[in-house]
N, C-alpha and C. Protein backbone atom coordinates (compact mmCIF):
# COMPACT_ATOMS: atom_id res chain seq x y z
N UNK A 1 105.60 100.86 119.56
CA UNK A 1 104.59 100.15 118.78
C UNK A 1 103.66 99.40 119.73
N UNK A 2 102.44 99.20 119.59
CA UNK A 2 101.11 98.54 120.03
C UNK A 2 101.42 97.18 120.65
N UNK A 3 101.19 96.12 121.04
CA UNK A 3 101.48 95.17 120.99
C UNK A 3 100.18 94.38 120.63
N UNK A 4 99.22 95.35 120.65
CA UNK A 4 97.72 94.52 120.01
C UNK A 4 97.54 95.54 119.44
N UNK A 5 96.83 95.26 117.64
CA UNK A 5 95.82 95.93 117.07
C UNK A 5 94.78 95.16 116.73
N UNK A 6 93.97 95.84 116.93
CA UNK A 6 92.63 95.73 116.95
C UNK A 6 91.63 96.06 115.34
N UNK A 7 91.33 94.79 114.43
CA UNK A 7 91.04 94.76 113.12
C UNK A 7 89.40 94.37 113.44
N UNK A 8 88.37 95.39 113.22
CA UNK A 8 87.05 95.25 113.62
C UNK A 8 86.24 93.83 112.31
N UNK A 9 85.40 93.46 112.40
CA UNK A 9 84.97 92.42 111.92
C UNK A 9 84.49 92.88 110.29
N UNK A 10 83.75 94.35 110.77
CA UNK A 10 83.54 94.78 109.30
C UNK A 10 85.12 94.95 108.31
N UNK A 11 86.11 95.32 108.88
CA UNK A 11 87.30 95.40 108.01
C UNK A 11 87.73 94.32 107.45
N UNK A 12 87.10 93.50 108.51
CA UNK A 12 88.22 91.77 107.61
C UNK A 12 87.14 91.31 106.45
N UNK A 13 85.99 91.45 106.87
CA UNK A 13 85.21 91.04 105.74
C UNK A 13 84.91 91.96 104.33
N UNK A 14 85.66 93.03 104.21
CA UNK A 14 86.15 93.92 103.44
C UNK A 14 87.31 93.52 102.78
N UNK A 15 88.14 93.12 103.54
CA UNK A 15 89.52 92.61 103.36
C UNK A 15 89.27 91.22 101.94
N UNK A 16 88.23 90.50 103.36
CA UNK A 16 88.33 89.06 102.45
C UNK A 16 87.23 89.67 100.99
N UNK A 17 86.17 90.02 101.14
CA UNK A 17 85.59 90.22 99.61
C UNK A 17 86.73 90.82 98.43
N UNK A 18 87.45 92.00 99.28
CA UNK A 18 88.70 92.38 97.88
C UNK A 18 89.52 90.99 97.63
N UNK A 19 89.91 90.25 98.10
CA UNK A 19 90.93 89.43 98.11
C UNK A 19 90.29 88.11 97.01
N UNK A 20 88.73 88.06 97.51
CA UNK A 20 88.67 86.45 96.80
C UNK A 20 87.54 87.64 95.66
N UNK A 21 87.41 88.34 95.89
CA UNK A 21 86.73 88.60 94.14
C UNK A 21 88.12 89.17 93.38
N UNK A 22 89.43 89.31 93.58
CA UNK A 22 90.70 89.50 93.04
C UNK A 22 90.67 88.58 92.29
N UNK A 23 90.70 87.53 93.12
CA UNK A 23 91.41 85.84 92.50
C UNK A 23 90.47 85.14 92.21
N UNK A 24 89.66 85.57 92.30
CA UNK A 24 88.64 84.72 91.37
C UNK A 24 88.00 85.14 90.02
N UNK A 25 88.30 86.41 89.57
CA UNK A 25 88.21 87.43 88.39
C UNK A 25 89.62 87.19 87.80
N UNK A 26 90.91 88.01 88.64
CA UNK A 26 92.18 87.87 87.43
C UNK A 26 92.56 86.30 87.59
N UNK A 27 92.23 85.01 88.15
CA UNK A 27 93.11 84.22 88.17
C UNK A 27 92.49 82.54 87.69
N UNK A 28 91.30 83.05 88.13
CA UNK A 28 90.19 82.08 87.86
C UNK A 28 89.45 82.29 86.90
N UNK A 29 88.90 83.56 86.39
CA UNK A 29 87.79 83.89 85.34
C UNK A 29 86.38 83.60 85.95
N UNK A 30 86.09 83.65 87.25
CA UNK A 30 84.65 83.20 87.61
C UNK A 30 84.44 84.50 88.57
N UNK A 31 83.24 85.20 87.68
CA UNK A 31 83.09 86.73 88.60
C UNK A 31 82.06 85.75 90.43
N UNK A 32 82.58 86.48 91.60
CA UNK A 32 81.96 85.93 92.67
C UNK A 32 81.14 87.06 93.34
N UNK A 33 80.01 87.33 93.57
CA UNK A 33 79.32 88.27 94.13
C UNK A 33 79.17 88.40 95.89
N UNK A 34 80.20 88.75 96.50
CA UNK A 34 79.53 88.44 98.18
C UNK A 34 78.17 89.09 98.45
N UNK A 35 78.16 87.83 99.58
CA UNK A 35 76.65 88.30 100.18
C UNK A 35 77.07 88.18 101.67
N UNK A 36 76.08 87.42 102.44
CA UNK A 36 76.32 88.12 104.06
C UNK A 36 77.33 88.07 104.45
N UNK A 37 77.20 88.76 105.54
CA UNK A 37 78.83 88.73 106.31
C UNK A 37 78.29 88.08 107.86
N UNK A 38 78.98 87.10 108.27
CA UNK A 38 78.60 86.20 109.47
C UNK A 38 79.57 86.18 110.35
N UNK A 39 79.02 86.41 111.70
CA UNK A 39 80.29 85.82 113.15
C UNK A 39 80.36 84.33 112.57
N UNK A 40 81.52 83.59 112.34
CA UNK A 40 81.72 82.16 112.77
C UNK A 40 81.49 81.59 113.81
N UNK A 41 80.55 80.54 113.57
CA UNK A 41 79.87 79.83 114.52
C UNK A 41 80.05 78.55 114.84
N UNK A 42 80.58 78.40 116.22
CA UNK A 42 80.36 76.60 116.20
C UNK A 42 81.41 75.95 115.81
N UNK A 43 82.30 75.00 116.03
CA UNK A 43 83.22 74.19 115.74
C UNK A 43 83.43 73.19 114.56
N UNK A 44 82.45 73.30 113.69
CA UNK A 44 82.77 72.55 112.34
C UNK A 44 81.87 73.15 111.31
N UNK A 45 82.76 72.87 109.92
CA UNK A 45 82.91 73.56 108.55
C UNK A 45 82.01 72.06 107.92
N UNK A 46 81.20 72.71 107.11
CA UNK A 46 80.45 71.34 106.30
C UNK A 46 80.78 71.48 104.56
N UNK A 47 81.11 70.61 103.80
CA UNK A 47 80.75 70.99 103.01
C UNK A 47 81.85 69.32 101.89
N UNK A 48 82.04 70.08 100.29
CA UNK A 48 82.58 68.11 99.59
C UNK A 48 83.99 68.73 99.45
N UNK A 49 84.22 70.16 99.42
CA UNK A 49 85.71 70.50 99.31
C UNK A 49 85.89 71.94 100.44
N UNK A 50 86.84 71.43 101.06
CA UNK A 50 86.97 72.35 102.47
C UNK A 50 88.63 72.15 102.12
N UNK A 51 89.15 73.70 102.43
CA UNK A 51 90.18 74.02 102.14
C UNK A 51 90.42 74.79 103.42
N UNK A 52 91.93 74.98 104.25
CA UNK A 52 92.24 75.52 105.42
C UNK A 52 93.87 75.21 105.02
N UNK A 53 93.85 76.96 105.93
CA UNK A 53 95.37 77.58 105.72
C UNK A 53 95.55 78.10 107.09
N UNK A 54 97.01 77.48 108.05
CA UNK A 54 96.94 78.47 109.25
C UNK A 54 97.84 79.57 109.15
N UNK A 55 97.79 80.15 110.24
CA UNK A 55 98.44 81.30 110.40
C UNK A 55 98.97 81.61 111.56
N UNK A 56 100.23 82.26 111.72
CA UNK A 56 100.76 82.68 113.08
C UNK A 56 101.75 84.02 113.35
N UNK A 57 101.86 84.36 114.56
CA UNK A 57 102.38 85.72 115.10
C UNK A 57 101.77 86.49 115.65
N UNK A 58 101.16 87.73 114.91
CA UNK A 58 100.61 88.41 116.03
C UNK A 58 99.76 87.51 116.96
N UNK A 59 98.68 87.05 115.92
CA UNK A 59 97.24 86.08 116.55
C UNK A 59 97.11 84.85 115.67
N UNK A 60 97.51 83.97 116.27
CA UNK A 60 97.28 82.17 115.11
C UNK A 60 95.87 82.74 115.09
N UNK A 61 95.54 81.76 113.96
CA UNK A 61 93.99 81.50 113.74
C UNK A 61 94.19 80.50 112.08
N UNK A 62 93.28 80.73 111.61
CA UNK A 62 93.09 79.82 109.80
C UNK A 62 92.42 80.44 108.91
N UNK A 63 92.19 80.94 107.62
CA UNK A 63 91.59 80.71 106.73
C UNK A 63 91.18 79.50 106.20
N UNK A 64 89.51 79.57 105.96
CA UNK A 64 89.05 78.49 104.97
C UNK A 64 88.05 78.81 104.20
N UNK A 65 87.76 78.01 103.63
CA UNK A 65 87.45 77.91 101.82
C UNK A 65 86.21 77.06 102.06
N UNK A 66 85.09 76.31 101.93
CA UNK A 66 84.21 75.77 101.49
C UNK A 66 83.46 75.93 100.64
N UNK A 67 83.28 74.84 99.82
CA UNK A 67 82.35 74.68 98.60
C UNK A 67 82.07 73.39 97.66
N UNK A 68 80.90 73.55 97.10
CA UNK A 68 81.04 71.96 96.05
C UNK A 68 81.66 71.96 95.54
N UNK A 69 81.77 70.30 94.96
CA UNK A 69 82.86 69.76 94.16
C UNK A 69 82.43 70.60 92.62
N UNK A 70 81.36 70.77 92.22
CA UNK A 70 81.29 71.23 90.78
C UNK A 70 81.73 72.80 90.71
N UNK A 71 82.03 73.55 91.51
CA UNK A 71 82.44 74.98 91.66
C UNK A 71 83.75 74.53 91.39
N UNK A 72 84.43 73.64 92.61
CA UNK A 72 85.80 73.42 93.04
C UNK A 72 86.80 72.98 90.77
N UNK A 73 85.49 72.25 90.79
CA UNK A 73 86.23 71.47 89.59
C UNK A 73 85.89 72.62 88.29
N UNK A 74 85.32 73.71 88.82
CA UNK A 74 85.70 74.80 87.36
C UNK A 74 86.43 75.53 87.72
N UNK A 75 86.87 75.40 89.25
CA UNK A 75 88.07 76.63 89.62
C UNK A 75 89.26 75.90 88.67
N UNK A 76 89.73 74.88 89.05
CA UNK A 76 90.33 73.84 88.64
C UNK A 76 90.49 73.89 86.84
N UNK A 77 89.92 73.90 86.41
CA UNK A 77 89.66 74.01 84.89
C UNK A 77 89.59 75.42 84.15
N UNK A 78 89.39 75.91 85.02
CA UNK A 78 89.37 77.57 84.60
C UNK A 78 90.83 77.84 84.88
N UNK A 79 91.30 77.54 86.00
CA UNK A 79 93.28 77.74 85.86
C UNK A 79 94.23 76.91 85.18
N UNK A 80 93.53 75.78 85.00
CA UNK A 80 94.45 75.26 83.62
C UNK A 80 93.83 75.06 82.32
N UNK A 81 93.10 75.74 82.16
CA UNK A 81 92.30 76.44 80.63
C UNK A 81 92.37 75.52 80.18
N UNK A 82 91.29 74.04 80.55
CA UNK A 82 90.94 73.56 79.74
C UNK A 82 89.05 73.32 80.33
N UNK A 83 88.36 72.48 79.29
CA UNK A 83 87.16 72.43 79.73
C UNK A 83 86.84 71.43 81.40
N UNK A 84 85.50 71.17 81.67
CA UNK A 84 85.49 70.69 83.21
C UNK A 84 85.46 69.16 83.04
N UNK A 85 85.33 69.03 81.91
CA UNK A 85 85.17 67.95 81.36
C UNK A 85 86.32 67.01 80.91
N UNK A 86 87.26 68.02 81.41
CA UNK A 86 88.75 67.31 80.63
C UNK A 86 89.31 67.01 81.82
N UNK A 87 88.79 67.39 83.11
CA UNK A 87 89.97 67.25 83.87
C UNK A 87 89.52 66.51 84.53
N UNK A 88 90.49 65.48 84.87
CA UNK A 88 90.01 63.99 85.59
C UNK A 88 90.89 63.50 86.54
N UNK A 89 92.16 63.91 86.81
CA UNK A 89 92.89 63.88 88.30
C UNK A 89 92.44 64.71 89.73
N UNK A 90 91.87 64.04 90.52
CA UNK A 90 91.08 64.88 91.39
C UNK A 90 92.50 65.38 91.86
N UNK A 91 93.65 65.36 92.00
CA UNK A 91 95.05 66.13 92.52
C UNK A 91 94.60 67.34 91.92
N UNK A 92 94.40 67.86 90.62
CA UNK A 92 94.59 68.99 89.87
C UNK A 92 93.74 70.06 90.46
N UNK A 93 92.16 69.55 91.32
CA UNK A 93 91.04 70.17 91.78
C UNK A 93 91.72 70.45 92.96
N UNK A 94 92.63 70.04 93.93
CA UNK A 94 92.36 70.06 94.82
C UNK A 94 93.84 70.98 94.92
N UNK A 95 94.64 71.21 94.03
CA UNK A 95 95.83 71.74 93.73
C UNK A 95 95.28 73.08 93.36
N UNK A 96 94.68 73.53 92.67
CA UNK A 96 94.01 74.39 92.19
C UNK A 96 93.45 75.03 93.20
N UNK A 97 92.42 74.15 94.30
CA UNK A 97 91.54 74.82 95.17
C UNK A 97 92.83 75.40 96.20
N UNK A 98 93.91 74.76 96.81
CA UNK A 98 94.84 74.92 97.09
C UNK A 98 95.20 76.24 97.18
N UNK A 99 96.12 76.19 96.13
CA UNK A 99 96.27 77.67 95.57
C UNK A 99 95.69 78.90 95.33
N UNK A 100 93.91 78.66 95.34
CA UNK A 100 93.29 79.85 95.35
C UNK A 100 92.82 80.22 96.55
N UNK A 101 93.33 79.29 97.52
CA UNK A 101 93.06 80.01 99.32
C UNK A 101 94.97 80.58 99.23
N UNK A 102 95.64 80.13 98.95
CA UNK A 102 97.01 80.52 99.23
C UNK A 102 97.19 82.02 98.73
N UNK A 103 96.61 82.18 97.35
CA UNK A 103 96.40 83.30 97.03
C UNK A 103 95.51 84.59 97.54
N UNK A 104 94.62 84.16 98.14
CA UNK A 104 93.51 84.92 99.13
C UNK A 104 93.97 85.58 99.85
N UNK A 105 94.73 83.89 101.01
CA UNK A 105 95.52 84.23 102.11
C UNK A 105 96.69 85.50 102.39
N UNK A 106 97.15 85.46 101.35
CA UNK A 106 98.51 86.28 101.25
C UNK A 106 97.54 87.78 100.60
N UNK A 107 96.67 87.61 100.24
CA UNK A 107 96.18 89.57 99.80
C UNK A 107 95.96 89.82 101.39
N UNK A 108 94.87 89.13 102.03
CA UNK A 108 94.43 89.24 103.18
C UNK A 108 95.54 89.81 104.51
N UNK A 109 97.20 88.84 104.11
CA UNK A 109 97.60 89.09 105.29
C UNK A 109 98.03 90.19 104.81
N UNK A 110 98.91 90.33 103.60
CA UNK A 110 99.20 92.39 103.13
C UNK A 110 98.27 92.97 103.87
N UNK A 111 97.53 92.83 103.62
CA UNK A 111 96.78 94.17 104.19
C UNK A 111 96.79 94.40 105.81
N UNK A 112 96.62 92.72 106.28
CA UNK A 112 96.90 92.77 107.57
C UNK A 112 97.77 93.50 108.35
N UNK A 113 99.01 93.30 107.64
CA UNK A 113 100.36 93.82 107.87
C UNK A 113 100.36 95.17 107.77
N UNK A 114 99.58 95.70 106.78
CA UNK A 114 99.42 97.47 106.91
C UNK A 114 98.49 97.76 107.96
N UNK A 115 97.57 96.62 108.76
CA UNK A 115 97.20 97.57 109.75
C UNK A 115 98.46 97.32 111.33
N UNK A 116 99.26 96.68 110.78
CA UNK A 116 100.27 96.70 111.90
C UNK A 116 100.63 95.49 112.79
N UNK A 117 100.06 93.90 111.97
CA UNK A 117 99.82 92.53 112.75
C UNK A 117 101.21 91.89 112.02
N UNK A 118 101.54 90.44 112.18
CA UNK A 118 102.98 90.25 111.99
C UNK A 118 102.32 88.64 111.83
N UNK A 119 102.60 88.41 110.71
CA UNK A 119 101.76 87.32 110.05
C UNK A 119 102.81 86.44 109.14
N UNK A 120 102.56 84.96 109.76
CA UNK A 120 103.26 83.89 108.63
C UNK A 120 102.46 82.98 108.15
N UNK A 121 102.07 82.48 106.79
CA UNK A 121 101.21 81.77 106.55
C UNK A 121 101.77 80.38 106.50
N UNK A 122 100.94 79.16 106.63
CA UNK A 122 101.26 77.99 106.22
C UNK A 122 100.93 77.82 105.21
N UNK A 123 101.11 75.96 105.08
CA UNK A 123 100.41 76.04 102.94
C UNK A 123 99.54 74.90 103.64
N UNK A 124 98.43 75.76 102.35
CA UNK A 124 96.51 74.90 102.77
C UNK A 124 96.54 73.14 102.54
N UNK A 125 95.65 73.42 103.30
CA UNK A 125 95.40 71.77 103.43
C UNK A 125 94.41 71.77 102.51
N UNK A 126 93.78 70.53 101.39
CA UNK A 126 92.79 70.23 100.92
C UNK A 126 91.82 69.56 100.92
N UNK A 127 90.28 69.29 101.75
CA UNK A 127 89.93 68.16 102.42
C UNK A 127 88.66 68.15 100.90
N UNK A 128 88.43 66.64 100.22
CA UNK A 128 87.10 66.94 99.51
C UNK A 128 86.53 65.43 99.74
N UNK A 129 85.57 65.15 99.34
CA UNK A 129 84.37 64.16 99.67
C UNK A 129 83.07 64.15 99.97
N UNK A 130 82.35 63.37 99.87
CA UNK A 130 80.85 63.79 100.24
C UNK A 130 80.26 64.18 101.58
N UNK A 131 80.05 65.29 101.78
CA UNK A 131 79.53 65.02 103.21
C UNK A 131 80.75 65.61 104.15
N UNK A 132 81.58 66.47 103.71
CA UNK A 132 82.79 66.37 104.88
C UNK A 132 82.05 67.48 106.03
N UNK A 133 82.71 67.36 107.10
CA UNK A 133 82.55 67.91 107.98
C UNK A 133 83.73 68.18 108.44
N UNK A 134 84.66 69.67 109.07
CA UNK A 134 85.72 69.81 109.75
C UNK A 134 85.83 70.10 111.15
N UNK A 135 86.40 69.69 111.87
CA UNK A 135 86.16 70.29 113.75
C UNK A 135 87.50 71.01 113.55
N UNK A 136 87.16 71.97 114.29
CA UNK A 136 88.13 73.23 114.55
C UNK A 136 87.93 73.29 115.62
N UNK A 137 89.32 73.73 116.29
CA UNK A 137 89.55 74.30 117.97
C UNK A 137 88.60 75.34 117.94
N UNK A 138 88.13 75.10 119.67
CA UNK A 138 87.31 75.73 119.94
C UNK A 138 87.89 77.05 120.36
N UNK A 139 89.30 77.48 120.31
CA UNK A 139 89.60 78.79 120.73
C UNK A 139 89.69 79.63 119.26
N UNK A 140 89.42 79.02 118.26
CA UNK A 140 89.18 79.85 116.83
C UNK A 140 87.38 80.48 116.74
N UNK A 141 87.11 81.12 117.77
CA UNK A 141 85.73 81.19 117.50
C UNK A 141 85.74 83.10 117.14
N UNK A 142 86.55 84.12 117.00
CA UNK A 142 86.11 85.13 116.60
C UNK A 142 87.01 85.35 115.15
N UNK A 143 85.99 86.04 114.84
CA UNK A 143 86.32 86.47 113.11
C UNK A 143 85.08 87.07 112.36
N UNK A 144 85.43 86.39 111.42
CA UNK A 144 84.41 86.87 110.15
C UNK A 144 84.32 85.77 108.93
N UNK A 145 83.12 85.40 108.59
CA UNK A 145 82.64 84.71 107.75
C UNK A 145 82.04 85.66 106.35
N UNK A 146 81.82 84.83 105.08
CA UNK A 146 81.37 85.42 103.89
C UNK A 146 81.03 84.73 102.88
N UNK A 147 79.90 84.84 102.28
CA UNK A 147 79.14 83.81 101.54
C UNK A 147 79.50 84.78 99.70
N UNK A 148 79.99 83.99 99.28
CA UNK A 148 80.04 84.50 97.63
C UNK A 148 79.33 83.44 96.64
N UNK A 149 79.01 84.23 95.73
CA UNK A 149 78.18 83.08 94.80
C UNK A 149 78.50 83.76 93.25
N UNK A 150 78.00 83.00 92.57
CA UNK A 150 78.53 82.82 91.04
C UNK A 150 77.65 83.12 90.39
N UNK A 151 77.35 82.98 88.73
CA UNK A 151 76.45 83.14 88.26
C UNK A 151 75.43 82.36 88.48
N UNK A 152 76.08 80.94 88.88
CA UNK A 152 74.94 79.71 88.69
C UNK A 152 73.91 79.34 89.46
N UNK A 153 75.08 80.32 90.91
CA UNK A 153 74.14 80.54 92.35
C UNK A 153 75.16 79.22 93.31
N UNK A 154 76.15 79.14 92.50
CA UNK A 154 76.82 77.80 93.28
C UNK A 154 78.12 78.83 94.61
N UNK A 155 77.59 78.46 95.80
CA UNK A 155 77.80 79.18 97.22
C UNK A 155 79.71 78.95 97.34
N UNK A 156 80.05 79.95 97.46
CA UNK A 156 81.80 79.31 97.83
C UNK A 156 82.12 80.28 99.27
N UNK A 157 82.03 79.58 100.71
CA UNK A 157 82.36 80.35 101.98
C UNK A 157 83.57 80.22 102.23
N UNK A 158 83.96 81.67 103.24
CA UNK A 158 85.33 81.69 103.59
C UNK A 158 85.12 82.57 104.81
N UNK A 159 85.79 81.90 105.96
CA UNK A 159 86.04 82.55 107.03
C UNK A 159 87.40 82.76 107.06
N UNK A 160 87.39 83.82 108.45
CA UNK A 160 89.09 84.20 108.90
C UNK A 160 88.67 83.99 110.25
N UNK A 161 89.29 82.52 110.71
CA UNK A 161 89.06 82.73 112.41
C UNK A 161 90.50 82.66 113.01
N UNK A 162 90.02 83.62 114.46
CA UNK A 162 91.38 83.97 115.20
C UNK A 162 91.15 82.99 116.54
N UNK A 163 91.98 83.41 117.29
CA UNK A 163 92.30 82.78 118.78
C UNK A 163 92.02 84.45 119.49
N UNK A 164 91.39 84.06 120.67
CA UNK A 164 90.45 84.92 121.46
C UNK A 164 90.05 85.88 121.00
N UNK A 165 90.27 87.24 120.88
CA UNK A 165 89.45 88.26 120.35
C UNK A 165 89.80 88.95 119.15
N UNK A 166 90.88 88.33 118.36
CA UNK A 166 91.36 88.99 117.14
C UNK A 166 92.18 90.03 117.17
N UNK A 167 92.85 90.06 118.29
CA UNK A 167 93.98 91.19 118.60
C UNK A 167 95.41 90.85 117.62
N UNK A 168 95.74 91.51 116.77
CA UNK A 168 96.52 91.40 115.96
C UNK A 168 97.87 91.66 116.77
């Protein structure tokens, strides 16, 4: 067996569009349309709810999640079927947002695993507030980024960054 495989940038961002238009159609009810596909750039994530999941074995690296709080709080309300208006424990938004990178995470690494990488996930962190900004190690700089949007036009990004060149 290999001791590196090699997952090209167009595959992961293939990977991630099946994975978060999955869970965001059967689990959420909010159809998400991707649009570009981006190298990750630069050492910090902006945004009021930033979500990050790591990962380790073949190649550590993280999944994350960014997006507003008014997306975050119908993911949130759309998985416990009630209106956006009802839900008023910011725990439940951020439990919710939680879980729908955990769920991502784990289509993403299946597949990983069928191209031959050896993957353990952690459980996501939830960061929300105005204005957040995240710094990430600077050895997470290759991957793949992906911009999805909704009907409303409200933006929800998700990268997959690795440690040096993404050798699985």
């Amino acid at each position: 067996m290999e001791s590196a495989v090699i997952t090209s940038r167009e595959k992961l961002a293939d990977y991630l569009a099946q994975s978060v238009r999955e869970v965001m159609e059967s689990m959420v009810f909010i159809e998400m349309t991707p649009e570009d596909v981006y190298p990750p750039e630069g050492g910090t994530v902006q945004g009021e709810v930033i979500v990050t999941l790591g990962f380790t074995g073949s190649n550590g690296g993280l999944i994350l999640a960014s997006t507003g709080r008014n997306l975050a709080r119908k993911v949130a309300a759309n998985m416990l079927g009630i209106e956006v208006e009802e839900l008023e424990d910011p725990a439940e938004m951020a439990d919710a947002m939680g879980e729908v990178v955990n769920m991502v995470a784990g289509n993403v690494k299946n597949q990983l695993v069928e191209d031959g990488w050896s993957l353990e996930l952690s459980v996501p962190v939830v960061n929300s507030g105005e204005a957040l900004e995240v710094k990430l190690c600077a050895n997470l700089a290759w991957g793949v980024g992906r911009t999805f949007v909704n009907e409303e036009g409200e933006r929800f990004r998700w990268e997959l960054r690795f440690r040096g060149n993404g050798a699985g």
